[in-house]
Protein backbone atom coordinates (compact mmCIF):
# COMPACT_ATOMS: atom_id res chain seq x y z
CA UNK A 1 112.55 138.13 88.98
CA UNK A 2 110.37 135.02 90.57
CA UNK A 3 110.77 131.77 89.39
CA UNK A 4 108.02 129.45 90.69
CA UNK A 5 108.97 126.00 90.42
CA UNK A 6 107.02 122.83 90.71
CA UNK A 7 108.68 119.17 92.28
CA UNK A 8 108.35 115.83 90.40
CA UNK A 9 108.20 112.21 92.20
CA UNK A 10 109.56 110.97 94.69
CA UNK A 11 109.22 114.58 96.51
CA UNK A 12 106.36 113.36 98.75
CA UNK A 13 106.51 111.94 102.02
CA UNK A 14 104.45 110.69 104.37
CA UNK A 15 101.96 113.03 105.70
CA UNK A 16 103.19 116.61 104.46
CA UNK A 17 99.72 117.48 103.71
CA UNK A 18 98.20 117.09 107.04
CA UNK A 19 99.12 120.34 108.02
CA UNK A 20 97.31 121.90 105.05
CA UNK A 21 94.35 121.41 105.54
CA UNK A 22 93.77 123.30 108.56
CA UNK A 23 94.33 125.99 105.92
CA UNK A 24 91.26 127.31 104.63
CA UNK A 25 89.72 125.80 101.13
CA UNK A 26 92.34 123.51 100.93
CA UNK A 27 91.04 120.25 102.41
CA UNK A 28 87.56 121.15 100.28
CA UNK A 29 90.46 121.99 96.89
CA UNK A 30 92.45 118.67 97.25
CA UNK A 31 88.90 116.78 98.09
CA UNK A 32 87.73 118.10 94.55
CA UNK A 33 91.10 117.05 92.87
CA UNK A 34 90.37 114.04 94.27
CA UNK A 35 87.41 113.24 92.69
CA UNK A 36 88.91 113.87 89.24
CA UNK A 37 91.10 111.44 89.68
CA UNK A 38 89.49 108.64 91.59
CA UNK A 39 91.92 108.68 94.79
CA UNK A 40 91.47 109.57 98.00
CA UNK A 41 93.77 112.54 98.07
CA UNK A 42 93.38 113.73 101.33
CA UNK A 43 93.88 110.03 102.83
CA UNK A 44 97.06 109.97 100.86
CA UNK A 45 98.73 113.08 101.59
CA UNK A 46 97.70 112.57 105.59
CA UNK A 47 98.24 109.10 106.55
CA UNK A 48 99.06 106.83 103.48
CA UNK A 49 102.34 105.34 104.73
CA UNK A 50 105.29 105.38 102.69
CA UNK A 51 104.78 102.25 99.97
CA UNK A 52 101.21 103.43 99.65
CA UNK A 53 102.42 106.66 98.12
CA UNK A 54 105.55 105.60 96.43
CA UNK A 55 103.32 103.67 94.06
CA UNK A 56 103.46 105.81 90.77
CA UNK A 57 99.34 105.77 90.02
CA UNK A 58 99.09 107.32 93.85
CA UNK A 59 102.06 109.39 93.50
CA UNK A 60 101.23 111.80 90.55
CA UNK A 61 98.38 112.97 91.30
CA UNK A 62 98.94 113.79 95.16
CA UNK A 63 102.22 115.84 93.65
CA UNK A 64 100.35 117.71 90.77
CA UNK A 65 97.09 118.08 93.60
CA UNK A 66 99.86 119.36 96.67
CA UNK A 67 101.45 122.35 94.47
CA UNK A 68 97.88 123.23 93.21
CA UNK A 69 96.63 123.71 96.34
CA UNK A 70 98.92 125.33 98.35
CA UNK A 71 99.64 127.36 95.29
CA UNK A 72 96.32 128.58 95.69
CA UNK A 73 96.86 128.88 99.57
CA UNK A 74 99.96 131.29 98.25
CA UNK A 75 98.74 133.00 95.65
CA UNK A 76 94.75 132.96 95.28
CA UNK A 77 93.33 133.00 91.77
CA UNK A 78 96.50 134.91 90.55
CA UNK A 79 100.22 134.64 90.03
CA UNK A 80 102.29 137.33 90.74
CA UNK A 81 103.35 139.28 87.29
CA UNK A 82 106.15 138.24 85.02
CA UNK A 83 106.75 135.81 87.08
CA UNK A 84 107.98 132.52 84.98
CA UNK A 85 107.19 128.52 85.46
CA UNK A 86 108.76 125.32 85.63
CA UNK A 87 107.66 122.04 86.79
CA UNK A 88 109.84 118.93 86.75
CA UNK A 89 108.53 115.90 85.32
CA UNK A 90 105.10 115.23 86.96
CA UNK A 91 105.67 118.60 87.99
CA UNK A 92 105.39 120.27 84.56
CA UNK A 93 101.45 119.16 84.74
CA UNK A 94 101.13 121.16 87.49
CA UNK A 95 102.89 124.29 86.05
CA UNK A 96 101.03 124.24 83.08
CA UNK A 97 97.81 124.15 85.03
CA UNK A 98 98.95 127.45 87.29
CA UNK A 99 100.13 128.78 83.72
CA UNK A 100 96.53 128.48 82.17
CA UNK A 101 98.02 126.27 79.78
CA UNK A 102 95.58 123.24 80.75
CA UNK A 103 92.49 124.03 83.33
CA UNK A 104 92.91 122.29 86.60
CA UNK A 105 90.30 119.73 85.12
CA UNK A 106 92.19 118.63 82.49
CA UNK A 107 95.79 118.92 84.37
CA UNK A 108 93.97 116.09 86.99
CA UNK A 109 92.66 113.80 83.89
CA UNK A 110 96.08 114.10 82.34
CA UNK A 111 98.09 113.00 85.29
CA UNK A 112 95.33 110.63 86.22
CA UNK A 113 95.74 109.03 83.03
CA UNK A 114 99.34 109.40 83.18
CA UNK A 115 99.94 107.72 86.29
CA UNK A 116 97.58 104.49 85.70
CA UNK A 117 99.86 104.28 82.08
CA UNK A 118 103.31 104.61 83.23
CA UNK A 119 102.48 102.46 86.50
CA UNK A 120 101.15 99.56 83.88
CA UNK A 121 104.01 100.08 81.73
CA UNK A 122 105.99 99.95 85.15
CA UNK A 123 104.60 96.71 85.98
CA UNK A 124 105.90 95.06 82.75
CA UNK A 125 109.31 94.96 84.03
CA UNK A 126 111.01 95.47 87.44
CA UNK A 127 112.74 98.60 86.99
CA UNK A 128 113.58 102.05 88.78
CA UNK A 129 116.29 105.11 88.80
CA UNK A 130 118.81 106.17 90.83
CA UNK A 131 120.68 109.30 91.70
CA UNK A 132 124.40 109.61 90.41
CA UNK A 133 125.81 112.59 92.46
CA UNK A 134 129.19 113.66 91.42
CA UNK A 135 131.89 112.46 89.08
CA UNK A 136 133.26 113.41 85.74
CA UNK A 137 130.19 114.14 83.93
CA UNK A 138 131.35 112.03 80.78
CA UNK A 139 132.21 109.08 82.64
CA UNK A 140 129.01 109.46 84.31
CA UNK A 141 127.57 108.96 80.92
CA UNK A 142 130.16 106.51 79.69
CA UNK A 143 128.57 104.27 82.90
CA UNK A 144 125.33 104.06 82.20
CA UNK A 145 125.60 103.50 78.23
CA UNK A 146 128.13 100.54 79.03
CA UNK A 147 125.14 99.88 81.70
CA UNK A 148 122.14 100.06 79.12
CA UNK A 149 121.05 102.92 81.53
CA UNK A 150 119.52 105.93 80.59
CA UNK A 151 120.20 109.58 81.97
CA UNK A 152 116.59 109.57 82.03
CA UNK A 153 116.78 113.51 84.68
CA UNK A 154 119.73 115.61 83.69
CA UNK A 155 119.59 117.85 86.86
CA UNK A 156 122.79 119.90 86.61
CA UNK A 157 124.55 121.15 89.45
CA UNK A 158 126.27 117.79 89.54
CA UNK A 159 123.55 115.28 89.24
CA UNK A 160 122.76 112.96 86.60
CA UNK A 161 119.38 110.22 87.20
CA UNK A 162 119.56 106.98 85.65
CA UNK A 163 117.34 104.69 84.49
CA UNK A 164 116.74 100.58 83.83
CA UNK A 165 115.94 97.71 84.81
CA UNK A 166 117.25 97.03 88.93
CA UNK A 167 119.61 94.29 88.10
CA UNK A 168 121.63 97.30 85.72
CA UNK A 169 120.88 99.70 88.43
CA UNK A 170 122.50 97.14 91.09
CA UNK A 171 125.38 96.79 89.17
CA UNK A 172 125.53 100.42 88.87
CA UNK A 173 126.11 100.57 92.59
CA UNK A 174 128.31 98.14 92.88
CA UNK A 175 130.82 99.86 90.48
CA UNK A 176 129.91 103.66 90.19
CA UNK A 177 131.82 106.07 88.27
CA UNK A 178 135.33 107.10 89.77
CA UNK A 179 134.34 110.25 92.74
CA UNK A 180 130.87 109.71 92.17
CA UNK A 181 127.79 107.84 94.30
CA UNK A 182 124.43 106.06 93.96
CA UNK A 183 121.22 107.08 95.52
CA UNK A 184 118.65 104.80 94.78
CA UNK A 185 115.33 106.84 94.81
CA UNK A 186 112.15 105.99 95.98
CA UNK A 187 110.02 105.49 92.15
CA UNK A 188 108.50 102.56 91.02
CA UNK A 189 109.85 102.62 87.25
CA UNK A 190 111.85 103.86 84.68
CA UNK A 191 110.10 107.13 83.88
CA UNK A 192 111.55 109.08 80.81
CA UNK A 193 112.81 106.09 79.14
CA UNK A 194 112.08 103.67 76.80
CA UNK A 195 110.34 101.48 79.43
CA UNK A 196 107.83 104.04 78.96
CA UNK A 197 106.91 104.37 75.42
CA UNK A 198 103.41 102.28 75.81
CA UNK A 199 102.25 105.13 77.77
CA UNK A 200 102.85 107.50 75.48
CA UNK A 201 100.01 106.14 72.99
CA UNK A 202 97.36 106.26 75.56
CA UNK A 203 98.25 109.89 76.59
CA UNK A 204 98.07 110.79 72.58
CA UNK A 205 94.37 109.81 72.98
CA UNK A 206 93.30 111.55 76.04
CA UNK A 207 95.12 114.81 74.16
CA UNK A 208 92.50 114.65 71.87
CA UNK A 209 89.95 115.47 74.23
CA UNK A 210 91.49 117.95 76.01
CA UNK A 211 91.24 121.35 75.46
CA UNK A 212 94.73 123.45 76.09
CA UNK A 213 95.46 126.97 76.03
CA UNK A 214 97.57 130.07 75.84
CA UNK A 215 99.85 129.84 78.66
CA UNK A 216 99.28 133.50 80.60
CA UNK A 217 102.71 132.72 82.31
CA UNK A 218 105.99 131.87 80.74
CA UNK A 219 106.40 128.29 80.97
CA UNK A 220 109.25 126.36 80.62
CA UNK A 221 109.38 122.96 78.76
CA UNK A 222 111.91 120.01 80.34
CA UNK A 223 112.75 119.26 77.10
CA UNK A 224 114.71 121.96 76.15
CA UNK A 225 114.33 124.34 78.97
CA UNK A 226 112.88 127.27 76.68
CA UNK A 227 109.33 128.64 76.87
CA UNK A 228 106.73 126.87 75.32
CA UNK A 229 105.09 128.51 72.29
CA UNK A 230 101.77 127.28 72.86
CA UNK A 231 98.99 125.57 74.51
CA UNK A 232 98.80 122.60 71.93
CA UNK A 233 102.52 122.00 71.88
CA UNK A 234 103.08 122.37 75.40
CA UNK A 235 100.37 119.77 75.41
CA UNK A 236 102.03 117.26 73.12
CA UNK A 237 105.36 118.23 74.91
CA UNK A 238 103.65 116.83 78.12
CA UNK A 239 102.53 113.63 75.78
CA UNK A 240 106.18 112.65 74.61
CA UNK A 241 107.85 113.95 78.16
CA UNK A 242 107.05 110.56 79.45
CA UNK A 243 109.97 108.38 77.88
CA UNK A 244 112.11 110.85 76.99
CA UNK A 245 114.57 112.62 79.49
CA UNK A 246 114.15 115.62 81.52
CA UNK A 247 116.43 118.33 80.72
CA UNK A 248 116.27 120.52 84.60
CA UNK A 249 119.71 121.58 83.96
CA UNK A 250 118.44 123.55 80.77
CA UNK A 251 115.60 124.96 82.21
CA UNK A 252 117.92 126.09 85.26
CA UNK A 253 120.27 127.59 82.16
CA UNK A 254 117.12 129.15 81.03
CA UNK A 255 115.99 130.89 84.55
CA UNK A 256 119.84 131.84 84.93
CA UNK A 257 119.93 133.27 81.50
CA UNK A 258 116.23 135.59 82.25
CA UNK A 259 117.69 136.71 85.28
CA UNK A 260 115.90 134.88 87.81
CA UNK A 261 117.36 136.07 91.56
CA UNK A 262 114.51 133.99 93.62
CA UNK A 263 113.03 130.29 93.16
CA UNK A 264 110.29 129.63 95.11
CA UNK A 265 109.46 125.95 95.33
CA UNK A 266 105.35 124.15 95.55
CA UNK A 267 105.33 121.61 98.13
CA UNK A 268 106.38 118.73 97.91
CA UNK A 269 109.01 121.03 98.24
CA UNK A 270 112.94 121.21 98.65
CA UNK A 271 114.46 119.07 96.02
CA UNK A 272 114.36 121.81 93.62
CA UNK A 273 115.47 124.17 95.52
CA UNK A 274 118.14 121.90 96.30
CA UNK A 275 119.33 121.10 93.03
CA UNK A 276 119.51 125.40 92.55
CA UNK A 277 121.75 125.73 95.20
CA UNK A 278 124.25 123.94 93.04
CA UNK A 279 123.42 124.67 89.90
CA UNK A 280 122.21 128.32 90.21
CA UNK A 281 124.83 130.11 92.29
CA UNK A 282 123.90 133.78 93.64
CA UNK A 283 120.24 132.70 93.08
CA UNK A 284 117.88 132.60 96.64
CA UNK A 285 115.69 129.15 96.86
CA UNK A 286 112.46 129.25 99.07
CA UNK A 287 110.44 125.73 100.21
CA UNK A 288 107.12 126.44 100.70
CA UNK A 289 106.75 122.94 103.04
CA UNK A 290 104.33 123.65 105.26
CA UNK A 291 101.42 126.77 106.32
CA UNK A 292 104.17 128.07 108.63
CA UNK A 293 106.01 129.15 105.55
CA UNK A 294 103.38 131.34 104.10
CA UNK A 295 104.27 134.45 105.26
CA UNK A 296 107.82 134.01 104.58
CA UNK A 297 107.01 133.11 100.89
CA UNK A 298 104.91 136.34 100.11
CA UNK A 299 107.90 138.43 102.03
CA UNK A 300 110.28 136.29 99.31
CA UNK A 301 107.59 136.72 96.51
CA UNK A 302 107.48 140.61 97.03
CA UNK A 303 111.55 140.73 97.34
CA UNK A 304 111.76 139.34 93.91
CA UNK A 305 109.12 141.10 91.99
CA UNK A 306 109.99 144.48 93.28
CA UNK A 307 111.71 145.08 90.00
């Protein structure tokens, strides 16, 4: 069984679209997505330098725009059958538009939206998240509550991302839990915390106008990991995602628990694949990075849909 996984940010780097568009439809695709959202896409996934795309309201929508496109590259109009869906954070915008859930229109208005919100409510206070890798998963926790940090990603396989304001995360690396370390990563807020919540009101508006639908493909939620049971409520899931954690190690429970034996990851890819290698033993990971890896992802697509 084929899981098809979509990355959240902090996945991009500079210039790992540049190859894609030498692909064909892809450059005229991402131009399109583009337009919806009012950024120069193809600029940003080709030469924007490193602080031009870290910044959140650039970010988002070259992540949700990248796994769209080179989904299509992958797939064309269709996803393989019984295949299931997962996107983390940012990412589950662009799963729900490859599971029918939201049209590509609305997914690129949502995460428009959703960028230019959190990267106000961003602005309000300096504040970021960091990687904890490691360490007794309690005192991991115990940490960041003495910390006033939040586990904003639970990401299983042995990685916990917290959340604050950068003098708690500093002080977080200056004293991390016993066996464990500190990655800062390279975000420009607190996503999935409370820093967040003024964003959630705006999205609740632009829901109104939006028009969701019947996922066609199983689609996981990060808030509990199980499959959504609708259009609308994977809808105002994606609303309230945005200050409240992401649950990845659930949804990894969830593929483990379907059966899952391949993940194949959208590009910005690898950290998800990553993150299965711990936390999904037994279970094969595929990046899709680059066009070079096209024909080895429909070799790994067929290998795990045989069934």
């Amino acid at each position: 069984m084929l899981a098809i996984v979509c990355p959240g940010q902090g996945s991009q780097t500079p210039g790992f679209l540049s190859e894609w568009l030498d692909v064909d439809g892809v450059r005229e695709h991402l131009a399109a997505l583009g337009e919806i959202t009012g950024r120069d896409l193809i600029e940003h996934g080709t030469v924007s330098d490193e602080e031009t795309i870290k910044d959140t309201a650039v970010a988002q929508p070259l992540i949700v725009a990248a796994g769209l496109v080179t989904a299509r590259a992958l797939f064309g109009e269709r996803l393989p059958a019984n295949a299931v869906l997962a996107g983390h954070s940012v990412g589950e915008i662009t799963a729900s538009a490859l599971a029918g859930a939201l049209s590509e229109n609305d997914a690129m208005n949502f995460v428009r939206v959703r960028a230019n919100a959190m990267a106000e409510a961003a602005a309000a206070t300096p504040t970021g998240m960091a990687a904890v890798l490691g360490g007794d998963p309690q005192e991991v926790l115990d940490r960041l509550a003495e910390l006033g940090l939040t586990p904003a990603n639970a990401n299983g396989g042995g990685q916990t991302v917290a959340a604050g304001t950068m003098e708690q995360l500093a002080a977080l690396g200056e004293n991390p839990p016993a066996k464990a370390r500190v990655i800062p990563l390279k975000v420009a807020g607190a996503f999935h915390t409370a820093h967040m919540a003024p964003a959630v009101g705006v999205l609740q508006e632009l829901a109104e106008t939006l028009a969701p639908s019947e996922p066609s493909t199983a689609l996981l939620s990060n808030y509990d990991g199980q499959a959504v049971e609708s259009g609308a409520a994977n809808l105002e899931s994606l609303v309230a995602q945005v200050s409240r954690p992401v649950r990845w190690d659930l949804c990894m429970q969830t593929l483990a628990a379907q059966g899952v034996t391949g993940i194949l990851e959208l590009a910005p890819a690898g950290t998800l694949v990553g993150l299965a290698r711990r936390g999904l033993k037994g279970v094969k990971g595929m990046a899709l990075k680059t066009p070079a890896d096209l024909d080895a992802a429909r070799e790994f697509i067929a290998e795990h849909t045989s069934n």
